[in-house]
Structure formats: C-alpha cells, structure tokens
N, C-alpha and C. Protein backbone atom coordinates (compact mmCIF):
# COMPACT_ATOMS: atom_id res chain seq x y z
N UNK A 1 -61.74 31.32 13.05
CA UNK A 1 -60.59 31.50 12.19
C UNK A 1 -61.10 31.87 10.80
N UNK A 2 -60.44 33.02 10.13
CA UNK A 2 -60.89 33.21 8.98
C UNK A 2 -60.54 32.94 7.82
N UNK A 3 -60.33 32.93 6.59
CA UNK A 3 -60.11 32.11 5.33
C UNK A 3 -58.55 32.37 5.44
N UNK A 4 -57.85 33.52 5.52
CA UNK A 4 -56.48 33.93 5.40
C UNK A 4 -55.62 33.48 6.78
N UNK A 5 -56.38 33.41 7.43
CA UNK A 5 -55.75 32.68 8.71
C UNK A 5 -55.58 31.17 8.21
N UNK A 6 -56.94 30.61 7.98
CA UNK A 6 -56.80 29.04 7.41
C UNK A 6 -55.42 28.90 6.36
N UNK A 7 -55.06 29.66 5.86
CA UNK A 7 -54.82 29.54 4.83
C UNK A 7 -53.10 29.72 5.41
N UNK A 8 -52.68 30.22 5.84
CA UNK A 8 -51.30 30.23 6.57
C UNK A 8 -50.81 28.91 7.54
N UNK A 9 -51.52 28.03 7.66
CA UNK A 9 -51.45 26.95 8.73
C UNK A 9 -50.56 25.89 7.82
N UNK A 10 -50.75 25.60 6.54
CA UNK A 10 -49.74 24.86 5.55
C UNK A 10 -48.45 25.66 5.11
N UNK A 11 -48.79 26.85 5.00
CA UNK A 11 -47.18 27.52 4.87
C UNK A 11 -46.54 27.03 6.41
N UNK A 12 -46.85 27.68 7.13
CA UNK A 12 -45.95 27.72 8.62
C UNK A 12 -46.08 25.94 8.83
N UNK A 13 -46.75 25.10 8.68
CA UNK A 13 -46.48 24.14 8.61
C UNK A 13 -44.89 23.44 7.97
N UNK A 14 -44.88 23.84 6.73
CA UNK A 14 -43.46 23.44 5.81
C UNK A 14 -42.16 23.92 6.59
N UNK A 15 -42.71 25.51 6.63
CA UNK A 15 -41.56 26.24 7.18
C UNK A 15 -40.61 25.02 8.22
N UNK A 16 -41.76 24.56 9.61
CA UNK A 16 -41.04 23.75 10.70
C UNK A 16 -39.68 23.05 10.47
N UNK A 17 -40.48 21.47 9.87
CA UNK A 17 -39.70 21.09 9.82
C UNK A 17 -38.21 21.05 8.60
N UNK A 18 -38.36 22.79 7.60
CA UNK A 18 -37.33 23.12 7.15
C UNK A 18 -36.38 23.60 8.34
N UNK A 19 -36.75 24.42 9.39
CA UNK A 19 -36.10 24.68 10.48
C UNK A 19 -36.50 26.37 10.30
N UNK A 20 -36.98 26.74 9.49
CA UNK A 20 -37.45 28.10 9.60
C UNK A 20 -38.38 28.95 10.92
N UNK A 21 -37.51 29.29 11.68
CA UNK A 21 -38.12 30.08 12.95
C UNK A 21 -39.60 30.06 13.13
N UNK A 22 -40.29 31.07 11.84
CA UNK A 22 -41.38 31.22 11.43
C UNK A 22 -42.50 30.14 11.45
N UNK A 23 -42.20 28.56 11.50
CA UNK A 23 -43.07 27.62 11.17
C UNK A 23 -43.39 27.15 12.39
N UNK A 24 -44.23 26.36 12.17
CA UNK A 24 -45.60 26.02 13.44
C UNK A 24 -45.52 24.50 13.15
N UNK A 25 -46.02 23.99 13.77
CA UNK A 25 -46.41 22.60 13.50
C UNK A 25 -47.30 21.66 14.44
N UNK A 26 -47.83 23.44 15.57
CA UNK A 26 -48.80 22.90 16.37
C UNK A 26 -50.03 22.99 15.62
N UNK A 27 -50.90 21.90 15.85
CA UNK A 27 -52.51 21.56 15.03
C UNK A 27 -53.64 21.91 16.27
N UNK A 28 -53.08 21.61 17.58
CA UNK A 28 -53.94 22.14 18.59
C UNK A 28 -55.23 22.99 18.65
N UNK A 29 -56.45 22.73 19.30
CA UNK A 29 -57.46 23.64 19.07
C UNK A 29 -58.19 23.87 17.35
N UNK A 30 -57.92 22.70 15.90
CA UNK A 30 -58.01 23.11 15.12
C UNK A 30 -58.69 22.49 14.61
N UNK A 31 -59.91 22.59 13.95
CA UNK A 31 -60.68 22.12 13.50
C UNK A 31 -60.53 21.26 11.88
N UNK A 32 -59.96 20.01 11.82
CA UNK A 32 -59.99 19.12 10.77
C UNK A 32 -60.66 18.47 10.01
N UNK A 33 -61.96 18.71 10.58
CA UNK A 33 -63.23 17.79 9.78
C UNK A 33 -62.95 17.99 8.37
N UNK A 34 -62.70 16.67 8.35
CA UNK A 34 -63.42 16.01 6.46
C UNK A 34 -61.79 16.16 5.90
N UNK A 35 -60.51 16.22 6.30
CA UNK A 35 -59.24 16.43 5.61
C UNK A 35 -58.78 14.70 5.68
N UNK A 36 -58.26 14.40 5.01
CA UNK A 36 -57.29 13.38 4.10
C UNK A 36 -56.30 13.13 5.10
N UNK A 37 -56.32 12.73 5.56
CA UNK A 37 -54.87 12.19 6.18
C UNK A 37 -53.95 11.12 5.83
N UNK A 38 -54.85 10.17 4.49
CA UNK A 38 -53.67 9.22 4.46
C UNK A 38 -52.64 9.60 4.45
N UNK A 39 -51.34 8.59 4.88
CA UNK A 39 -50.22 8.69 4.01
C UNK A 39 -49.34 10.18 5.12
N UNK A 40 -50.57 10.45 6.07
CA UNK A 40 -49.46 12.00 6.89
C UNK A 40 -49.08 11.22 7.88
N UNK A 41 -47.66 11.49 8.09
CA UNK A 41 -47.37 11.12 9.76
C UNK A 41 -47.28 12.56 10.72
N UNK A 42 -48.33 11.72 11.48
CA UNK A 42 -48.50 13.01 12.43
C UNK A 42 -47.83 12.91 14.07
N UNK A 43 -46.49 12.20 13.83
CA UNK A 43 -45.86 12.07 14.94
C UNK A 43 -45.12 13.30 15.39
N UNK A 44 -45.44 13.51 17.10
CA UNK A 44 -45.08 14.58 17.52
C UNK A 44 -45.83 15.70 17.30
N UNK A 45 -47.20 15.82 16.65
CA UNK A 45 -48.02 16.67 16.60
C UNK A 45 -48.76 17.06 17.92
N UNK A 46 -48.92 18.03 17.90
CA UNK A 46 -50.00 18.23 19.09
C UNK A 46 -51.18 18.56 18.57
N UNK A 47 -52.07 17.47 18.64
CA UNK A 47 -53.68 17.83 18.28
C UNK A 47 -54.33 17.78 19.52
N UNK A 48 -54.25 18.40 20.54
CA UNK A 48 -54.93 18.49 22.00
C UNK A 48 -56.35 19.71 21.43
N UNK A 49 -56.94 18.82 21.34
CA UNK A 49 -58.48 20.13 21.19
C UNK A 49 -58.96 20.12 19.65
N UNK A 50 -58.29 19.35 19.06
CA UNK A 50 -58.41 19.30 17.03
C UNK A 50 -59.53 18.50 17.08
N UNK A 51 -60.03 18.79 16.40
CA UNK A 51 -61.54 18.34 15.82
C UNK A 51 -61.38 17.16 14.51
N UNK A 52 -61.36 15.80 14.85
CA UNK A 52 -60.75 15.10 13.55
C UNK A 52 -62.32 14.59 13.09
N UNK A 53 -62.87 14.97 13.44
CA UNK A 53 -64.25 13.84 13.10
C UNK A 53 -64.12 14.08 11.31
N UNK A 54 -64.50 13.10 10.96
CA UNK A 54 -64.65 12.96 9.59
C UNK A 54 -63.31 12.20 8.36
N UNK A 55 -62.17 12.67 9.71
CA UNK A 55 -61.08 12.98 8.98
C UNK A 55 -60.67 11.41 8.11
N UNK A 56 -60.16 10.94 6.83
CA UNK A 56 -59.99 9.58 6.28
C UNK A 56 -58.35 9.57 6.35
N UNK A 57 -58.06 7.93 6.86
CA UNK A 57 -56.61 7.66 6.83
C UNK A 57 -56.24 7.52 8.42
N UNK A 58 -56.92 7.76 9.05
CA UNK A 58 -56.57 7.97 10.85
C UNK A 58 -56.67 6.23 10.87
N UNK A 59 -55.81 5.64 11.49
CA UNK A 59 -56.60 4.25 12.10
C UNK A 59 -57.48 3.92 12.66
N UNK A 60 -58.43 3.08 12.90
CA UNK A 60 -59.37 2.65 13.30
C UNK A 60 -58.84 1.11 14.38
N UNK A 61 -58.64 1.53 15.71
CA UNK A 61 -57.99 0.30 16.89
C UNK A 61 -59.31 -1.20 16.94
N UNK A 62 -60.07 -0.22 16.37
CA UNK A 62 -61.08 -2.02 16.65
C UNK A 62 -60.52 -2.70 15.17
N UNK A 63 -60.75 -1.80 14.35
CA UNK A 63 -60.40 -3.05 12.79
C UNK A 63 -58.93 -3.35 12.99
N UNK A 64 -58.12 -2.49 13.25
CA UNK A 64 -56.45 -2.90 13.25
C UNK A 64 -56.59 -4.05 14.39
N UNK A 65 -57.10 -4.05 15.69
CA UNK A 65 -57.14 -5.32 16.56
C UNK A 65 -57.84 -6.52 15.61
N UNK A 66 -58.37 -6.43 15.25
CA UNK A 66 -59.54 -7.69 14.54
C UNK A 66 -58.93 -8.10 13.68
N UNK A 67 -57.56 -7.13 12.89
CA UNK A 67 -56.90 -7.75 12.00
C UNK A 67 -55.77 -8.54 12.49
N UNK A 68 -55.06 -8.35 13.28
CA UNK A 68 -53.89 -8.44 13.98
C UNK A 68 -53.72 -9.34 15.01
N UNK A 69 -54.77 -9.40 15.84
CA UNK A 69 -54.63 -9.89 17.12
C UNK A 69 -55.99 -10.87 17.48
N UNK A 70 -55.55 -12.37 17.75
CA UNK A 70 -55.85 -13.67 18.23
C UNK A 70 -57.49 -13.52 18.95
N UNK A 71 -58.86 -13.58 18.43
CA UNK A 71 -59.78 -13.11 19.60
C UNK A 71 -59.88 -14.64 20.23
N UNK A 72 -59.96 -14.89 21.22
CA UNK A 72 -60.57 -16.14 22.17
C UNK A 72 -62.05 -15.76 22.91
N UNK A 73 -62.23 -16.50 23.60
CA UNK A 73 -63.55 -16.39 24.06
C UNK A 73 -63.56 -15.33 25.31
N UNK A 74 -62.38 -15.26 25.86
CA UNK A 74 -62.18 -14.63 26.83
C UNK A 74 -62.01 -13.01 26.48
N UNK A 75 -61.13 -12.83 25.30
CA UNK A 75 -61.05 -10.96 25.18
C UNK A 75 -59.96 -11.57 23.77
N UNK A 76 -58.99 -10.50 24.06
CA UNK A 76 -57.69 -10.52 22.68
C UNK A 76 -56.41 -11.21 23.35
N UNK A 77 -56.09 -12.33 22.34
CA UNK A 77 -54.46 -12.40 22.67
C UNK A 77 -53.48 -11.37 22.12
N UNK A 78 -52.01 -10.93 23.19
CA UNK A 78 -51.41 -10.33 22.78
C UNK A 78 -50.19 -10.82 23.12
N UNK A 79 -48.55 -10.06 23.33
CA UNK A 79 -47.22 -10.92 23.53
C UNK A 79 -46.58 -9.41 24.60
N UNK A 80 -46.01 -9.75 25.26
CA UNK A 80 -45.60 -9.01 26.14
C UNK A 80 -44.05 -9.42 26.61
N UNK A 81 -42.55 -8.46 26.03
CA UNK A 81 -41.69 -8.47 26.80
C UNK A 81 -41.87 -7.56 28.65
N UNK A 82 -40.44 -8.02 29.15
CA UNK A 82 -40.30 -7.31 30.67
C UNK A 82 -38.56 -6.96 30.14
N UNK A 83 -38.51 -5.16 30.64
CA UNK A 83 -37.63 -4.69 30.81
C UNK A 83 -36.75 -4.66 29.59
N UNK A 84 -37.30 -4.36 27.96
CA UNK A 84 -36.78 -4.21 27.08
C UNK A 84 -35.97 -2.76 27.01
N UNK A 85 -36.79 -1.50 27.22
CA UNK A 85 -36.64 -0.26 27.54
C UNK A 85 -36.18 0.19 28.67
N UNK A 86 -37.34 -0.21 29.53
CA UNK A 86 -37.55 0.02 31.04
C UNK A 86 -37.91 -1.28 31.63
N UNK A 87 -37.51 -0.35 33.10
CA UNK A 87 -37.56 -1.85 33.77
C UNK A 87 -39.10 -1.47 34.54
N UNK A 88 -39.40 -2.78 34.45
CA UNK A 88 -40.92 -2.96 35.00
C UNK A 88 -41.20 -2.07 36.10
N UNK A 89 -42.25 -2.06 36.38
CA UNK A 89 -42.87 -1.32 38.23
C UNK A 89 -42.21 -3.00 39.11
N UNK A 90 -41.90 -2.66 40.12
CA UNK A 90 -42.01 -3.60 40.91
C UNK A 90 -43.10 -4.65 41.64
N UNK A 91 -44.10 -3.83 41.79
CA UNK A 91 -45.60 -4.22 41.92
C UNK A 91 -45.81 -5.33 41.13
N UNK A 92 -45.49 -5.55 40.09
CA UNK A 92 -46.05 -6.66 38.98
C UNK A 92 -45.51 -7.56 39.39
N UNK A 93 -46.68 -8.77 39.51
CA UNK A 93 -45.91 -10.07 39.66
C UNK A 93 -45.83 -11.11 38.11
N UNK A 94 -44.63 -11.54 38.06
CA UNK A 94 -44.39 -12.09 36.44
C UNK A 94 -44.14 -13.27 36.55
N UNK A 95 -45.60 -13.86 36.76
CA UNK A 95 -46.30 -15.06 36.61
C UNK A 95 -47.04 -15.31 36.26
N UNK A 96 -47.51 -16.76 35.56
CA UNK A 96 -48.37 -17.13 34.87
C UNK A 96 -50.01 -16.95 35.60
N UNK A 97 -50.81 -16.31 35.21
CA UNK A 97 -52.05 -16.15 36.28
C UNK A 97 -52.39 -14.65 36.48
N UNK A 98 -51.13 -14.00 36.74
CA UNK A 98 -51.12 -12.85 37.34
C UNK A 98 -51.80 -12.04 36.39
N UNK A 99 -52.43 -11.07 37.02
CA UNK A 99 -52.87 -9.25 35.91
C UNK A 99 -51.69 -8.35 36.58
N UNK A 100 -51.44 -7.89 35.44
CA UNK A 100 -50.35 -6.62 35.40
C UNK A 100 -51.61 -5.36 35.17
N UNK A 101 -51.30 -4.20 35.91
CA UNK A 101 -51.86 -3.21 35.18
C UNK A 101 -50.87 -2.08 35.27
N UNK A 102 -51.67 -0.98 34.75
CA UNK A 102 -50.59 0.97 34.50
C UNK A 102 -51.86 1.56 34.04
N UNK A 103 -51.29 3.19 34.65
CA UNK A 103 -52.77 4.36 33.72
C UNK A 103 -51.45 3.98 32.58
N UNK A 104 -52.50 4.25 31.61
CA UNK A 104 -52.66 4.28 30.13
C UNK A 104 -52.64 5.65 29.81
N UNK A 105 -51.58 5.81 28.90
CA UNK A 105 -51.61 7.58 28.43
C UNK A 105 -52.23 7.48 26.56
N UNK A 106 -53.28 8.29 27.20
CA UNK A 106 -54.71 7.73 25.97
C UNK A 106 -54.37 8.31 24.63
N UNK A 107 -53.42 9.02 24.58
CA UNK A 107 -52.90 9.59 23.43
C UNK A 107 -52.74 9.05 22.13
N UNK A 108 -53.70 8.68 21.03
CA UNK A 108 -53.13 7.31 19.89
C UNK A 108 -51.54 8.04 19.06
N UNK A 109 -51.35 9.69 19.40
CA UNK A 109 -50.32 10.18 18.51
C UNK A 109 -48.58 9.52 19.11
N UNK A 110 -49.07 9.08 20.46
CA UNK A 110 -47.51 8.91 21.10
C UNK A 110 -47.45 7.38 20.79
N UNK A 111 -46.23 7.07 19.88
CA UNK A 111 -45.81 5.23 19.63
C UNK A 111 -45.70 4.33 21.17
N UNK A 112 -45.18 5.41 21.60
CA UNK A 112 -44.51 4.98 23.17
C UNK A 112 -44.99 5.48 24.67
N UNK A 113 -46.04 5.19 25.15
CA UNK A 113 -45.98 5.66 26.25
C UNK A 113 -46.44 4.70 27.53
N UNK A 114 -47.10 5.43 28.86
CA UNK A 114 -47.41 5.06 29.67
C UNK A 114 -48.32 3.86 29.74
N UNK A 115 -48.39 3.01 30.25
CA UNK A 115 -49.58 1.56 30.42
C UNK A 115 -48.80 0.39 30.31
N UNK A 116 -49.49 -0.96 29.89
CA UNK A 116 -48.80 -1.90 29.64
C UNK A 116 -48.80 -1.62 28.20
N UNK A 117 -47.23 -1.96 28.21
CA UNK A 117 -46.93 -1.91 26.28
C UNK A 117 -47.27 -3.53 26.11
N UNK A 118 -47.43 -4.02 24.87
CA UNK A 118 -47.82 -5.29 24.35
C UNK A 118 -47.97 -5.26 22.98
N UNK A 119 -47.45 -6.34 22.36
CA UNK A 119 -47.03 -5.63 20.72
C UNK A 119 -48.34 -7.48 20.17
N UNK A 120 -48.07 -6.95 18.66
CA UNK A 120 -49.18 -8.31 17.91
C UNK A 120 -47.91 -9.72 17.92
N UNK A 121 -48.03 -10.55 17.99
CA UNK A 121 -47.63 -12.09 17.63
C UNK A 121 -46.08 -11.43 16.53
N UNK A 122 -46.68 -10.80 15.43
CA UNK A 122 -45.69 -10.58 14.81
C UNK A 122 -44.25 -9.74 14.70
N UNK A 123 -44.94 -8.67 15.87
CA UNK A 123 -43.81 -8.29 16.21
C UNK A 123 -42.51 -8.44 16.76
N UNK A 124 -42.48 -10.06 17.14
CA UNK A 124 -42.14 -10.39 18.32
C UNK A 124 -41.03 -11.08 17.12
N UNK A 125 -41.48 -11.67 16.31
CA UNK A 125 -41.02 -13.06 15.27
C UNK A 125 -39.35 -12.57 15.26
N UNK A 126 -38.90 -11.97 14.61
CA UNK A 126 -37.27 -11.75 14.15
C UNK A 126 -36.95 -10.77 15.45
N UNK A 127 -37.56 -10.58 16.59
CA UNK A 127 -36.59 -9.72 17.45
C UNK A 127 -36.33 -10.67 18.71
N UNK A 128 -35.15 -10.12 19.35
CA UNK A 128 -34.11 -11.48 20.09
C UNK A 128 -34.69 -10.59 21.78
N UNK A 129 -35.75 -10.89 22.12
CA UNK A 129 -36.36 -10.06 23.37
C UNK A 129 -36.84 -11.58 24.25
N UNK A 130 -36.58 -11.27 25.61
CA UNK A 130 -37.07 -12.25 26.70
C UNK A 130 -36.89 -11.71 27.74
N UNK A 131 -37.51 -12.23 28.74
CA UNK A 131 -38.72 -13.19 28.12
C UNK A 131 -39.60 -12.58 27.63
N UNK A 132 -40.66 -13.81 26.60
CA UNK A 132 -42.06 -12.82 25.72
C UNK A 132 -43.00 -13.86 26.67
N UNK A 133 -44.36 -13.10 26.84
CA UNK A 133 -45.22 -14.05 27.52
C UNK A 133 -45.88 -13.68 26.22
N UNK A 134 -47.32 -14.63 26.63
CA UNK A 134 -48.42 -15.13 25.92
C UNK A 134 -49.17 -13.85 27.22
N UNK A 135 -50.15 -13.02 26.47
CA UNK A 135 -51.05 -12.42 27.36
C UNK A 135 -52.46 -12.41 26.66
N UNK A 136 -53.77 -12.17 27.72
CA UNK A 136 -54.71 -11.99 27.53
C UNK A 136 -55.26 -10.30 27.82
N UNK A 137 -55.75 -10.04 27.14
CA UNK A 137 -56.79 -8.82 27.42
C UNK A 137 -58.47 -9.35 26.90
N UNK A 138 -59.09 -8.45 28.68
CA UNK A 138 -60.12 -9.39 28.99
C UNK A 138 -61.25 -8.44 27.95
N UNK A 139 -62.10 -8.91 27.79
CA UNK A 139 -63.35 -8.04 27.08
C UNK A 139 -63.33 -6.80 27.78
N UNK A 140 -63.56 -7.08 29.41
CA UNK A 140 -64.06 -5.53 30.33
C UNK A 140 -62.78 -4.50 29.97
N UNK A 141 -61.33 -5.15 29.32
CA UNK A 141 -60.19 -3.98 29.46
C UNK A 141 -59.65 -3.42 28.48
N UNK A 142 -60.74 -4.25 27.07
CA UNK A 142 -60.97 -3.15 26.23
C UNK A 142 -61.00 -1.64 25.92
N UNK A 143 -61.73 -0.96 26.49
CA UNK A 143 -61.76 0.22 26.64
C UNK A 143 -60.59 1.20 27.10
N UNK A 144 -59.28 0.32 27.68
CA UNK A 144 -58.37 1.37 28.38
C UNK A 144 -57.33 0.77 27.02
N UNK A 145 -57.44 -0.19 25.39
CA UNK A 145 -56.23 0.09 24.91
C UNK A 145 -56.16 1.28 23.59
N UNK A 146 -55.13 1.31 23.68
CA UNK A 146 -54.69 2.69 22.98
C UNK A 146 -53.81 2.21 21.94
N UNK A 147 -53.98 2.13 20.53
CA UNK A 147 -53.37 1.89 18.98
C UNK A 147 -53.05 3.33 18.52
N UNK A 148 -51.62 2.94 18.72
CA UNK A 148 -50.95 4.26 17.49
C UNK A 148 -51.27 4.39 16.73
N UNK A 149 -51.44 5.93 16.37
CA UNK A 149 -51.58 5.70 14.52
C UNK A 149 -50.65 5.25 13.62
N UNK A 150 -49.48 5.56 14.39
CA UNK A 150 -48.48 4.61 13.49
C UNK A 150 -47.39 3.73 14.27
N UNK A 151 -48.48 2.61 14.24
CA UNK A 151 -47.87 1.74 15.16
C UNK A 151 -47.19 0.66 14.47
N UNK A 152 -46.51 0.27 14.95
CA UNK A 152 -45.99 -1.06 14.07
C UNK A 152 -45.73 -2.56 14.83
N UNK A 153 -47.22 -2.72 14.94
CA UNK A 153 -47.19 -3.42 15.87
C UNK A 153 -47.56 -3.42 17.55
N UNK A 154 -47.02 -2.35 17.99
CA UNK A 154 -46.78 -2.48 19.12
C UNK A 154 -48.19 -1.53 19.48
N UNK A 155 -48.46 -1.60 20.98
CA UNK A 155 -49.80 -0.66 21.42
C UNK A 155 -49.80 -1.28 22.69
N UNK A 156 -50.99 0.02 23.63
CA UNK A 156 -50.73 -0.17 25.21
C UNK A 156 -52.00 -0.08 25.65
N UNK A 157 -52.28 -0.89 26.87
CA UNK A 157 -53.55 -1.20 27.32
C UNK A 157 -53.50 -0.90 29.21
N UNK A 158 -54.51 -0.85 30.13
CA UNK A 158 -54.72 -0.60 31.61
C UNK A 158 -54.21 -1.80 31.99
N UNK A 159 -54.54 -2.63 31.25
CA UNK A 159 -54.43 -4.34 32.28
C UNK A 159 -54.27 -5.64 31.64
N UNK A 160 -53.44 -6.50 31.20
CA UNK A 160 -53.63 -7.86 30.81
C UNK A 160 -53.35 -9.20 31.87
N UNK A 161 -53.51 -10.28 31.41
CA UNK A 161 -53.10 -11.50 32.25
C UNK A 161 -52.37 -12.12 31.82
N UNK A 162 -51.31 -12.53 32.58
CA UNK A 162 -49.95 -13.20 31.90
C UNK A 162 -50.25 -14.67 31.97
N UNK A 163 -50.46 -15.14 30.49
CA UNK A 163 -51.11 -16.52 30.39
C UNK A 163 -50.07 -17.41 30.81
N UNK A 164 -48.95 -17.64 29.78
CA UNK A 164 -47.85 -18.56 29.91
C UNK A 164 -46.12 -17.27 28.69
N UNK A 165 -44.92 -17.79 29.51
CA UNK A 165 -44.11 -17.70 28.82
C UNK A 165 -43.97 -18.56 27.50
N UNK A 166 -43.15 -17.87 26.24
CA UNK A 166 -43.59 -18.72 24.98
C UNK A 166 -41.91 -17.94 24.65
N UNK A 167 -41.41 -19.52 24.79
CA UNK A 167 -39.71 -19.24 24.13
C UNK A 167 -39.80 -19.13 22.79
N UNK A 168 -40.80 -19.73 22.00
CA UNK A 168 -40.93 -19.56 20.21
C UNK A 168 -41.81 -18.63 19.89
N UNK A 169 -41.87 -17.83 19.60
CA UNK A 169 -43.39 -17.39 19.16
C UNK A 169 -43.63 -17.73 18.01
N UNK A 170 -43.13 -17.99 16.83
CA UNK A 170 -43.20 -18.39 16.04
C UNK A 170 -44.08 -19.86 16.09
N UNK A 171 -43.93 -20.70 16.63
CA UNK A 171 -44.46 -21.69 17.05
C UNK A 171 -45.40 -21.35 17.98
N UNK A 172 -45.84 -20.63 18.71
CA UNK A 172 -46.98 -20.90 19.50
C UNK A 172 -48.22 -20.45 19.22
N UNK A 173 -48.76 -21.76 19.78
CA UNK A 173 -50.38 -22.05 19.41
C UNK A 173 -50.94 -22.39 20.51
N UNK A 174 -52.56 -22.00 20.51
CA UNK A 174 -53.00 -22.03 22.05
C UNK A 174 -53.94 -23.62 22.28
C-alpha cells in the first residue's frame, strides 16, 4: 500500500459511520503496527488479517483477569448465569461438580459470542439474573478464554466447573 492509499483509510473511515456510501470501515488485511488505540472502539470492525503488533490501548486478558477475577490454587474464579439470552445446549449438566464446555469464537472484537459466557463477581452485583453459579476455570483451560476489548465484565472461555449456586453474590466468599 502506498502513502496516498494509506492516507485515504481515515477519510473513508469518517465517511461510514456518517452514512456516506463512499466510507469503509473495513481494517482487514491492514497493517497497524505502532498506532494508538486508546480510547477507539473498535466494535464491529473487521480486523481479520490486521497486523496489531505494537499497537497501545488494546487490552491485555492476562492483566484484565489478574485484575478482576478470584485466582485459587486450582485456575480463576468466575460467575455464570443459565438462559439469560439463550437457552443453554442441552448437553450441560447444571450441577454442582459438573464441566460445561462450547468452541469458543476466539474473536476478542465480538462482546458476545460463541463458548461459555461467564462475567467477573461484579458484574453480577445490581443485576436480577438466576440462577448465578460460582465457577472455576482450571489452569489447563486457560488458553481457550477470550476478553473483549470492550468488555464490561463479561468474557467467554472452552470449559469451566460449576462449583456451587450463590443466591448473593455480593456476599459470597469461598
């Protein structure tokens, strides 16, 4: 891509979401190293093939977990409604003991997608959802969770274990 090409990707950018025919707002295939992102929401973008290395302001899912979420000896605590949106797979058994799993759609740009959804302790506090369990994610199932970039709270993983139901969350302690 050459300087005048680069250089049209922020016009046709604006254009979009003015509604101007002309505007783009696909990022796909585009090379981002070293750009600023605080402060952008890049929801609904398509960066399939974008080159972010370098890029500052993207989240980081290990520090946002480490900030957010309970470590035990076993992996991360997390809180898990059934059938807020959708209704569960049938497969899952929703009991204390049990592992739930789902493919995981690895995407950090989508708030909402495929896997087990499971939000932090706090998300849970002022919303009127049940049941909430108490869940574990084990060390090994690390690797399949996926943190929005702009998440609020909430994020989706391959597999957790449904420790115990917790009518308070506010109150619960392990």
């Amino acid at each position: 891509m050459n300087k005048k090409e680069l250089q049209t990707i922020p016009e046709n950018h604006k254009q979009w979401p003015e509604g101007d025919s002309g505007g783009k707002y696909d990022l796909s295939n585009r090379d981002l190293r070293g750009c600023n992102l605080s402060n952008s929401n890049l929801s609904n973008s398509d960066l399939r093939g974008s080159n972010l290395s370098g890029c500052l302001g993207l989240l980081n899912p290990i520090d946002w977990m480490q900030e957010n979420l309970e470590k035990v000896s076993e992996g991360y605590i997390a809180y898990k409604t059934f059938d807020m949106n959708y209704q569960h797979p049938k497969y899952w058994k929703i009991k204390a003991g049990s592992e739930i799993s789902e493919v995981v759609n690895p995407l950090p740009t989508l708030d909402c997608a495929c896997g087990v959804n499971v939000a932090i302790k706090d998300w849970f506090i002022d919303r009127d959802t049940s049941p909430k369990w108490k869940v574990l994610i084990k060390w090994e199932w690390l690797p399949s969770v996926v943190v929005p970039y702009n998440t609020d709270g909430k994020f989706r993983c391959g597999r957790v274990q449904l420790l115990e139901e917790v009518t308070d969350v506010k109150e619960d302690v392990r």
